[in-house]
PDB file of N, CA and C in Angstrom:
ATOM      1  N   UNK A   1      -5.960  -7.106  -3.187  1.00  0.00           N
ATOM      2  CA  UNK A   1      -5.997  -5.948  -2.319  1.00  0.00           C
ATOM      3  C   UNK A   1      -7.427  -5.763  -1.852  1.00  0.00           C
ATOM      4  N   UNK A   2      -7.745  -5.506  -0.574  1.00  0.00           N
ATOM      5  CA  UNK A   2      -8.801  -5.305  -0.111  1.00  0.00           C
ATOM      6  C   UNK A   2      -9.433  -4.168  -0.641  1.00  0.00           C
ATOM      7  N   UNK A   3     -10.801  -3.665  -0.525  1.00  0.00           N
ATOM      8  CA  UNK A   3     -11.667  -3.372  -1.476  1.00  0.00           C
ATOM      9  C   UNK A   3     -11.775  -1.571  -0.135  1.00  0.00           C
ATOM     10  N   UNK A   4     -12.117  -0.871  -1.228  1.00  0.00           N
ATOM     11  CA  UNK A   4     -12.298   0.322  -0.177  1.00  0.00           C
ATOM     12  C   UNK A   4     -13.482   0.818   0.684  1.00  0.00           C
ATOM     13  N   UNK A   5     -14.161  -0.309   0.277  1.00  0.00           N
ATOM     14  CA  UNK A   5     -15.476  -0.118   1.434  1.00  0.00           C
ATOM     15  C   UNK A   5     -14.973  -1.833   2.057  1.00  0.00           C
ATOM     16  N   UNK A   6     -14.243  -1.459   2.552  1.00  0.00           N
ATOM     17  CA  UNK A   6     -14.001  -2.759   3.666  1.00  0.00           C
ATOM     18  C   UNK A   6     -15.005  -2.442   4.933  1.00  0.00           C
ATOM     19  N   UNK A   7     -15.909  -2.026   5.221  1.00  0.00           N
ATOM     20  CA  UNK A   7     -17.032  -1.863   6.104  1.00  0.00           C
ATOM     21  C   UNK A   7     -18.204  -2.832   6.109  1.00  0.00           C
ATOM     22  N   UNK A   8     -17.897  -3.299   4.489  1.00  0.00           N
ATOM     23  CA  UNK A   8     -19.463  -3.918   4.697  1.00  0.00           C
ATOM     24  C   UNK A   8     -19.148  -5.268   3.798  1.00  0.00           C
ATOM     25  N   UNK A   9     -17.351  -5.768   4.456  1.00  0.00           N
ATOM     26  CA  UNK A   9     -17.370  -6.949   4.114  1.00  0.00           C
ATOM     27  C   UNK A   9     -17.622  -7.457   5.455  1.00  0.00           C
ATOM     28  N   UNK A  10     -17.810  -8.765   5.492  1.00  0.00           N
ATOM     29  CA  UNK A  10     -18.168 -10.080   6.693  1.00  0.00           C
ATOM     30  C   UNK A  10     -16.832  -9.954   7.147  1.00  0.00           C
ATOM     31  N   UNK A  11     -17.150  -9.751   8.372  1.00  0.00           N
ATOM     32  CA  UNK A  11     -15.769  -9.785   9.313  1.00  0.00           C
ATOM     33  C   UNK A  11     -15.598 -11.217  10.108  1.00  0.00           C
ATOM     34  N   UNK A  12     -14.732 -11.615  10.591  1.00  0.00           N
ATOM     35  CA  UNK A  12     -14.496 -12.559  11.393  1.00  0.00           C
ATOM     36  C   UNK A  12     -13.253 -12.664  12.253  1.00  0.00           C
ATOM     37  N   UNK A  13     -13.951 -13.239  13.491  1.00  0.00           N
ATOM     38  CA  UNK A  13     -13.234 -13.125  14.747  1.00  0.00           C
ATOM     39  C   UNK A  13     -11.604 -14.187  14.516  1.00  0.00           C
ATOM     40  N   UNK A  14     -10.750 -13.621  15.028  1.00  0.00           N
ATOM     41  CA  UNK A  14      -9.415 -13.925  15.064  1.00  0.00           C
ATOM     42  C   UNK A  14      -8.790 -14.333  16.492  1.00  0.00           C
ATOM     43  N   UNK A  15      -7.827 -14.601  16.836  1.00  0.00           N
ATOM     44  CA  UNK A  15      -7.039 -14.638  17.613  1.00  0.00           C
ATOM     45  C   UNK A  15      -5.493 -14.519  17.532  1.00  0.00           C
ATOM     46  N   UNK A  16      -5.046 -13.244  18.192  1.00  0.00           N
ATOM     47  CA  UNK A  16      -3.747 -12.547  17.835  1.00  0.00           C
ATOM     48  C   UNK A  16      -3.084 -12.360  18.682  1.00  0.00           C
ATOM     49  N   UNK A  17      -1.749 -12.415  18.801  1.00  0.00           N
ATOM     50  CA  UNK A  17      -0.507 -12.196  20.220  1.00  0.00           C
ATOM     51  C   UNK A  17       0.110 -11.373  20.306  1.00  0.00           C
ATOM     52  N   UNK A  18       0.107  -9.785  21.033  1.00  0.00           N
ATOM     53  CA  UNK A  18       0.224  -9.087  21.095  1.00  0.00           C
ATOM     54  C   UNK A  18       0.860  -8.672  22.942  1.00  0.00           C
ATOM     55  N   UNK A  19       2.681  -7.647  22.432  1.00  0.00           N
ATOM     56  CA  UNK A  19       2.764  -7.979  23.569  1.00  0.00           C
ATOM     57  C   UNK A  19       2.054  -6.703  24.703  1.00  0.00           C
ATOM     58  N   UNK A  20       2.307  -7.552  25.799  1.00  0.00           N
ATOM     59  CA  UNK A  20       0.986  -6.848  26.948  1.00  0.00           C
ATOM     60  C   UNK A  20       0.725  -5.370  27.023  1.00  0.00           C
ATOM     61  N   UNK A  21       2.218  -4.618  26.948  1.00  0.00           N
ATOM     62  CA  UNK A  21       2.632  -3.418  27.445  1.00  0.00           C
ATOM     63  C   UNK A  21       1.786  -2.200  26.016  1.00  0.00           C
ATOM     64  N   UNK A  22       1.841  -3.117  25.031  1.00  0.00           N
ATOM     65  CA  UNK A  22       1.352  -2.581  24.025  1.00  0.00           C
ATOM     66  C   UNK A  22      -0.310  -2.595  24.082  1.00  0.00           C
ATOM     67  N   UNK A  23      -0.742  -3.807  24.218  1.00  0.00           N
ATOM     68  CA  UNK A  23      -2.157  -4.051  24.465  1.00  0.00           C
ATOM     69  C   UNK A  23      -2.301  -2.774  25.637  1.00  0.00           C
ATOM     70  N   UNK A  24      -2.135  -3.382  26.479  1.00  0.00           N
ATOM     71  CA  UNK A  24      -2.625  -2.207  27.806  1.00  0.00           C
ATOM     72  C   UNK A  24      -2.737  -0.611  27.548  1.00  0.00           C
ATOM     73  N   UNK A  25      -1.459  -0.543  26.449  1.00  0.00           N
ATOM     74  CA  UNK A  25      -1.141   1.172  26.059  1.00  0.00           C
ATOM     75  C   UNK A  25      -2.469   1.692  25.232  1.00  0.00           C
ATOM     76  N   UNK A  26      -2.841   0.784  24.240  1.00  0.00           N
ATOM     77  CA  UNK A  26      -3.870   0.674  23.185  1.00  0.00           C
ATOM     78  C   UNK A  26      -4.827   0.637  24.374  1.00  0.00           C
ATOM     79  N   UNK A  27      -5.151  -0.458  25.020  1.00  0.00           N
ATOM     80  CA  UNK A  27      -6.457   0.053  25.655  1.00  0.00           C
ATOM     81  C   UNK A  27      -7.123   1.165  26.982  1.00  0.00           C
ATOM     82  N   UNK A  28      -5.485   1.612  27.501  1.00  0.00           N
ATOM     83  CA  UNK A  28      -5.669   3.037  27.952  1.00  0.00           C
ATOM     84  C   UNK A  28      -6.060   4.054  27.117  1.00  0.00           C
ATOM     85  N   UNK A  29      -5.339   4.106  25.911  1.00  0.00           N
ATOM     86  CA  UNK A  29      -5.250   5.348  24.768  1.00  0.00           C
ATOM     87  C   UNK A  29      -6.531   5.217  23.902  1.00  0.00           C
ATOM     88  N   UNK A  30      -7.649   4.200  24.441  1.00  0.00           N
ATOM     89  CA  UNK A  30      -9.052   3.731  23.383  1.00  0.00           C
ATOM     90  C   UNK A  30      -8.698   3.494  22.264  1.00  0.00           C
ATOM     91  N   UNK A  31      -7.637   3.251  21.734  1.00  0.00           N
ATOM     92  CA  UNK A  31      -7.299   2.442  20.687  1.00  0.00           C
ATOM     93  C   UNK A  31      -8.067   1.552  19.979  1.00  0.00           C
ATOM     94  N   UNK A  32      -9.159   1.364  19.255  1.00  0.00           N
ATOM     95  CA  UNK A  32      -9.879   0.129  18.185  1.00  0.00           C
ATOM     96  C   UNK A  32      -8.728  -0.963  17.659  1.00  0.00           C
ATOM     97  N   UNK A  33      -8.553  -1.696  18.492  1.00  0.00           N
ATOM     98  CA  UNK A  33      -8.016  -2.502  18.043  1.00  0.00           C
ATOM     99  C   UNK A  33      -7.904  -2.919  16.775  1.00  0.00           C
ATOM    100  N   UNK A  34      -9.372  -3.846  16.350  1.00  0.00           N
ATOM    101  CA  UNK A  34      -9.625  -3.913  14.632  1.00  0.00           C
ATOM    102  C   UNK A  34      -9.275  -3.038  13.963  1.00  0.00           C
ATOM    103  N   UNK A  35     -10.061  -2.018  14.441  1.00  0.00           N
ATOM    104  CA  UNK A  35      -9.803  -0.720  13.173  1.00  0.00           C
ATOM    105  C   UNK A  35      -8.425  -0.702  12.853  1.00  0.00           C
ATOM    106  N   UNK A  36      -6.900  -0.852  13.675  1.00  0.00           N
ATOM    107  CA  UNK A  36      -6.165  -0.516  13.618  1.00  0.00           C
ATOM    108  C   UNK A  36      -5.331  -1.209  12.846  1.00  0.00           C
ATOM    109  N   UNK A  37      -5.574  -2.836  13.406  1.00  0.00           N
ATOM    110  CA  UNK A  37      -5.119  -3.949  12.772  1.00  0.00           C
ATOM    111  C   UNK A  37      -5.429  -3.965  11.473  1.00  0.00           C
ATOM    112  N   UNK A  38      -6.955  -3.773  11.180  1.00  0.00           N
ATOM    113  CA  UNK A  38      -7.417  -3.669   9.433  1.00  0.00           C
ATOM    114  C   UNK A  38      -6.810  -2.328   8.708  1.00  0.00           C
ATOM    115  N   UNK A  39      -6.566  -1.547   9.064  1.00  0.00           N
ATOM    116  CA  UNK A  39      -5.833  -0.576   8.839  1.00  0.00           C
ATOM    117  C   UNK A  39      -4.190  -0.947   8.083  1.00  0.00           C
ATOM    118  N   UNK A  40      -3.381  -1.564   9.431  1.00  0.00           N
ATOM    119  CA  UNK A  40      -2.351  -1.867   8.827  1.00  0.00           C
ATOM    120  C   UNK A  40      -2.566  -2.592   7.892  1.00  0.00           C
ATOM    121  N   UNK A  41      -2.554  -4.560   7.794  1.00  0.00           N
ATOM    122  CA  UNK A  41      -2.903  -4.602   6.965  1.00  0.00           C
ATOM    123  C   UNK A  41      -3.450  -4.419   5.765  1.00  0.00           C
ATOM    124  N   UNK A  42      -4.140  -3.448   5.638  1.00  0.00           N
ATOM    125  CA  UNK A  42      -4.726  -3.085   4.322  1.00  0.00           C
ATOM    126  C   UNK A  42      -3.657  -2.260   3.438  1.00  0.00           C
ATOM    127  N   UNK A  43      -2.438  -1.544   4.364  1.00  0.00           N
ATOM    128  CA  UNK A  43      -1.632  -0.775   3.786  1.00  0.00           C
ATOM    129  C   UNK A  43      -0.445  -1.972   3.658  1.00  0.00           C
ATOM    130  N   UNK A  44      -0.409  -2.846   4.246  1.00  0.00           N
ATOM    131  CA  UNK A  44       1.054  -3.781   3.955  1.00  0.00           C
ATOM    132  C   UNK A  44       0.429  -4.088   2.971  1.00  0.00           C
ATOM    133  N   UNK A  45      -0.558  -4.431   2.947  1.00  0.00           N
ATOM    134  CA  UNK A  45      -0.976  -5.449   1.494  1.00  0.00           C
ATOM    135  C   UNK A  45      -0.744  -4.754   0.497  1.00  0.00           C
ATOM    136  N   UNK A  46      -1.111  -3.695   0.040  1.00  0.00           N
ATOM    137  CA  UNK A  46      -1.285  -2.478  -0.721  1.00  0.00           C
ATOM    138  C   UNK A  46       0.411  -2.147  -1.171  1.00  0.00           C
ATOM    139  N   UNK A  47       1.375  -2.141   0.086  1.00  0.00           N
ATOM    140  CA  UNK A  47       3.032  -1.761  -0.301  1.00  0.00           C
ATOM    141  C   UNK A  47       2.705  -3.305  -1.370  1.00  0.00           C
ATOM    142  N   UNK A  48       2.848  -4.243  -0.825  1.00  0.00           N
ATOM    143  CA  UNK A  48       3.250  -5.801  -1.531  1.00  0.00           C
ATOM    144  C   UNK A  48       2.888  -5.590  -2.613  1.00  0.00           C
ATOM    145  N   UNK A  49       1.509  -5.342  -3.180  1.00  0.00           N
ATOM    146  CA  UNK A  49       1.339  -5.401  -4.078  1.00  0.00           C
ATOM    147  C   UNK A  49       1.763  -4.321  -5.044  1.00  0.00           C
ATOM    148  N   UNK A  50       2.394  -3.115  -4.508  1.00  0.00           N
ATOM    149  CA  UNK A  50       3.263  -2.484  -5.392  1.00  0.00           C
ATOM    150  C   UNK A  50       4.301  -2.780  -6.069  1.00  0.00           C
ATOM    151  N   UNK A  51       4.611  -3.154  -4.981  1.00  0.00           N
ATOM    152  CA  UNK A  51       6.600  -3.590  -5.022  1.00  0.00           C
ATOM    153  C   UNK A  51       6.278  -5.244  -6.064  1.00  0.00           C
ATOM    154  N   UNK A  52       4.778  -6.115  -5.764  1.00  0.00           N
ATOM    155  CA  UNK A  52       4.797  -6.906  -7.391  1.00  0.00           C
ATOM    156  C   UNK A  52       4.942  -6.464  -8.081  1.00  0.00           C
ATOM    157  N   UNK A  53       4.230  -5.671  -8.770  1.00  0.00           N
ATOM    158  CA  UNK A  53       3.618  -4.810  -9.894  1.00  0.00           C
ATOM    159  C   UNK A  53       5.015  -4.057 -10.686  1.00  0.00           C
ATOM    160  N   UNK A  54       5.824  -3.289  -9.485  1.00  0.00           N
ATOM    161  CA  UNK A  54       7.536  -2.700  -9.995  1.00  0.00           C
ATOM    162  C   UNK A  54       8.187  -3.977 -10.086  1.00  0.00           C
ATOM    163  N   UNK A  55       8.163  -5.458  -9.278  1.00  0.00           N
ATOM    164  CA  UNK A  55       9.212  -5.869 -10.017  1.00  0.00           C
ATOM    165  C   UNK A  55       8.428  -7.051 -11.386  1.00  0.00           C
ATOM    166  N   UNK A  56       7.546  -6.871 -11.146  1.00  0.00           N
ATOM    167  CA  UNK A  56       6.916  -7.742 -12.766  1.00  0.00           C
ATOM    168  C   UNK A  56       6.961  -6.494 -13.700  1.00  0.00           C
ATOM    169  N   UNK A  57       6.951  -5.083 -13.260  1.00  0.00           N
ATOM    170  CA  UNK A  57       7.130  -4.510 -14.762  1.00  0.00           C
ATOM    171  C   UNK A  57       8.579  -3.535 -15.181  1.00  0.00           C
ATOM    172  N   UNK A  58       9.415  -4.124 -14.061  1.00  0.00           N
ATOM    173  CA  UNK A  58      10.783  -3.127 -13.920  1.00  0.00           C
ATOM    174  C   UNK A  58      11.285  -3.001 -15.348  1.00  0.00           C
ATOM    175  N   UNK A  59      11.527  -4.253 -16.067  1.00  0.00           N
ATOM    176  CA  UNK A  59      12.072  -4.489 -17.448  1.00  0.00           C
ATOM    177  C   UNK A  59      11.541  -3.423 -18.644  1.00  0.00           C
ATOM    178  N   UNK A  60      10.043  -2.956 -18.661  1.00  0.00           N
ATOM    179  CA  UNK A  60       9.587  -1.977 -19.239  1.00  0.00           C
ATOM    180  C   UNK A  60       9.549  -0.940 -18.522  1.00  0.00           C
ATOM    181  N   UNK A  61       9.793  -0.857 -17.313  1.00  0.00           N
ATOM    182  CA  UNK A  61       9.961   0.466 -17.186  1.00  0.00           C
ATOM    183  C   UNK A  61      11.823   1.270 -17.104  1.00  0.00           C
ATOM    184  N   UNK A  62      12.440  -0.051 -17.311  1.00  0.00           N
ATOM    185  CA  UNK A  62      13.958   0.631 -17.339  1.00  0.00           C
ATOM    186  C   UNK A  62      14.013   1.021 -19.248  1.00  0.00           C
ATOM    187  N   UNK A  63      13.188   0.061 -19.884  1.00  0.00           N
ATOM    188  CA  UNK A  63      13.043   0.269 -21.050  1.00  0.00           C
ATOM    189  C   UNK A  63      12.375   1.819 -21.747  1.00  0.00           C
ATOM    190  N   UNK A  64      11.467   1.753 -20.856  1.00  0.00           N
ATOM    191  CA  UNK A  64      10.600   3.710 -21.482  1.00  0.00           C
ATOM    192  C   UNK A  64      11.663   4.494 -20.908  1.00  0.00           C
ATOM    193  N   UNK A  65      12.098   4.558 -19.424  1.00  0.00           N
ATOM    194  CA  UNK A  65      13.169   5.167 -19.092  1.00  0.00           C
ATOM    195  C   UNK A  65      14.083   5.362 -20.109  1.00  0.00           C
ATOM    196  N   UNK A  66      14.805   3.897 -20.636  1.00  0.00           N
ATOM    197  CA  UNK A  66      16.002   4.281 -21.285  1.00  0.00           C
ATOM    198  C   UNK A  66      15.506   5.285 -22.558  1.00  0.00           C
ATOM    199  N   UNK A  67      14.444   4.762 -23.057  1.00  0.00           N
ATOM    200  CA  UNK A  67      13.852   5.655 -24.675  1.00  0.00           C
ATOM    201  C   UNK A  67      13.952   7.320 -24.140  1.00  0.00           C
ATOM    202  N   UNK A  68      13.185   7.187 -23.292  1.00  0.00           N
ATOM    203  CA  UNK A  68      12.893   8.354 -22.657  1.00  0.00           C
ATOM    204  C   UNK A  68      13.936   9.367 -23.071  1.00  0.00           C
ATOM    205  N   UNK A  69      15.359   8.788 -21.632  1.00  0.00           N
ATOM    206  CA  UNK A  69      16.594   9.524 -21.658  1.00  0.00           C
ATOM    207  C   UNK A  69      17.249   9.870 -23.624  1.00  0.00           C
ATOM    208  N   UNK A  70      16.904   9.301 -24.222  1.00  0.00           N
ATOM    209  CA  UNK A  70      17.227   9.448 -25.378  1.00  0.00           C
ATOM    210  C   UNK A  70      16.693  10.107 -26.251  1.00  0.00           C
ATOM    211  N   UNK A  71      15.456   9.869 -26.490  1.00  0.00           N
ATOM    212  CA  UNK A  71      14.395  10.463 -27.185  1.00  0.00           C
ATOM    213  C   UNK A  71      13.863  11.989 -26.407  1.00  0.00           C
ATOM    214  N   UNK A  72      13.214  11.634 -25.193  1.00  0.00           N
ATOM    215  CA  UNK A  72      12.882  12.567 -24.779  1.00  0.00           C
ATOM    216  C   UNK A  72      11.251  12.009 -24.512  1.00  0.00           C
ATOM    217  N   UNK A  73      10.488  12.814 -24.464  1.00  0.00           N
ATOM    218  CA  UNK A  73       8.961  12.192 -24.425  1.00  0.00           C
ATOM    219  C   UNK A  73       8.144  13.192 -25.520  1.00  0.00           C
ATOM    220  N   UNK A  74       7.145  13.194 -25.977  1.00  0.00           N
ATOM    221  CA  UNK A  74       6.363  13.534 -26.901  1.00  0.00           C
ATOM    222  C   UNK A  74       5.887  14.792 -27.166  1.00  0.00           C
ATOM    223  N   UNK A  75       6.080  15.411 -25.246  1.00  0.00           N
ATOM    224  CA  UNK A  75       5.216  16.911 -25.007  1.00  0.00           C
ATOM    225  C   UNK A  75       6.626  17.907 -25.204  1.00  0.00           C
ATOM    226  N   UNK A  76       7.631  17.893 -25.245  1.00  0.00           N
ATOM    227  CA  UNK A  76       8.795  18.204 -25.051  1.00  0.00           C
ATOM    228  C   UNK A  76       8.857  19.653 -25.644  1.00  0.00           C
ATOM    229  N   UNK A  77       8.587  19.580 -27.028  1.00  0.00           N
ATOM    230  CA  UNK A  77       8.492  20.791 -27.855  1.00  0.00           C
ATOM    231  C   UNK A  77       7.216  21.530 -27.595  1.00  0.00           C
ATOM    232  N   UNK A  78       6.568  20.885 -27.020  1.00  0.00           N
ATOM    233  CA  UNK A  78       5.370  21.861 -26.505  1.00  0.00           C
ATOM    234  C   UNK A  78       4.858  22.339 -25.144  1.00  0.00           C
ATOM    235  N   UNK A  79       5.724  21.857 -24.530  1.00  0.00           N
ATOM    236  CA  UNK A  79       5.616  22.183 -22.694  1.00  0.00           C
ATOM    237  C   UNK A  79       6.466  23.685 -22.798  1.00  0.00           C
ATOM    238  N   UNK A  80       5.039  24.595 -21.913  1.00  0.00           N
ATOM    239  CA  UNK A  80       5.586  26.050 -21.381  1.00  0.00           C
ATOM    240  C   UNK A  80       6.094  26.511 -20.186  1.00  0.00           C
ATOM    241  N   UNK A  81       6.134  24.974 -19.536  1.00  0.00           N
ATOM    242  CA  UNK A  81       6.606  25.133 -17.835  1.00  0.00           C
ATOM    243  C   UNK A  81       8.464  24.208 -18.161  1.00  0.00           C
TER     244      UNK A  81
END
């Protein structure tokens, strides 16, 4: 996952296909292209690497779940809300 000062990594020039009606809209509306593009990306990457993370740890988490539903959790007898 990209780093949160993505500002003052080394950038480099690309070439991307984008269709026209959209380009043109973006560059009426001053749209930053980059900014926008690094933007998304940084958030797709960010979903992906969630949705790893839930399915490499689904198995323990259906597991605390199940304890959970049974047991309960630890604060139980002492929660005032």
């Amino acid at each position: 996952m990209p780093p949160s000062s993505a500002r003052s990594m080394t950038k480099s020039a690309t070439n991307v296909s984008i269709r026209r009606d959209l380009l043109d809209a973006a560059r009426n509306s001053k749209i930053n292209l980059s900014a926008t593009l690094e933007h998304a990306l940084t958030e797709r990457l960010r979903e992906m690497e969630q949705r790893r993370w839930r399915e490499k740890n689904h198995e323990s988490i259906a597991a605390y779940n199940k304890h959970v539903e049974k047991h309960g959790v630890f604060s139980d007898g002492n929660r005032s809300f």
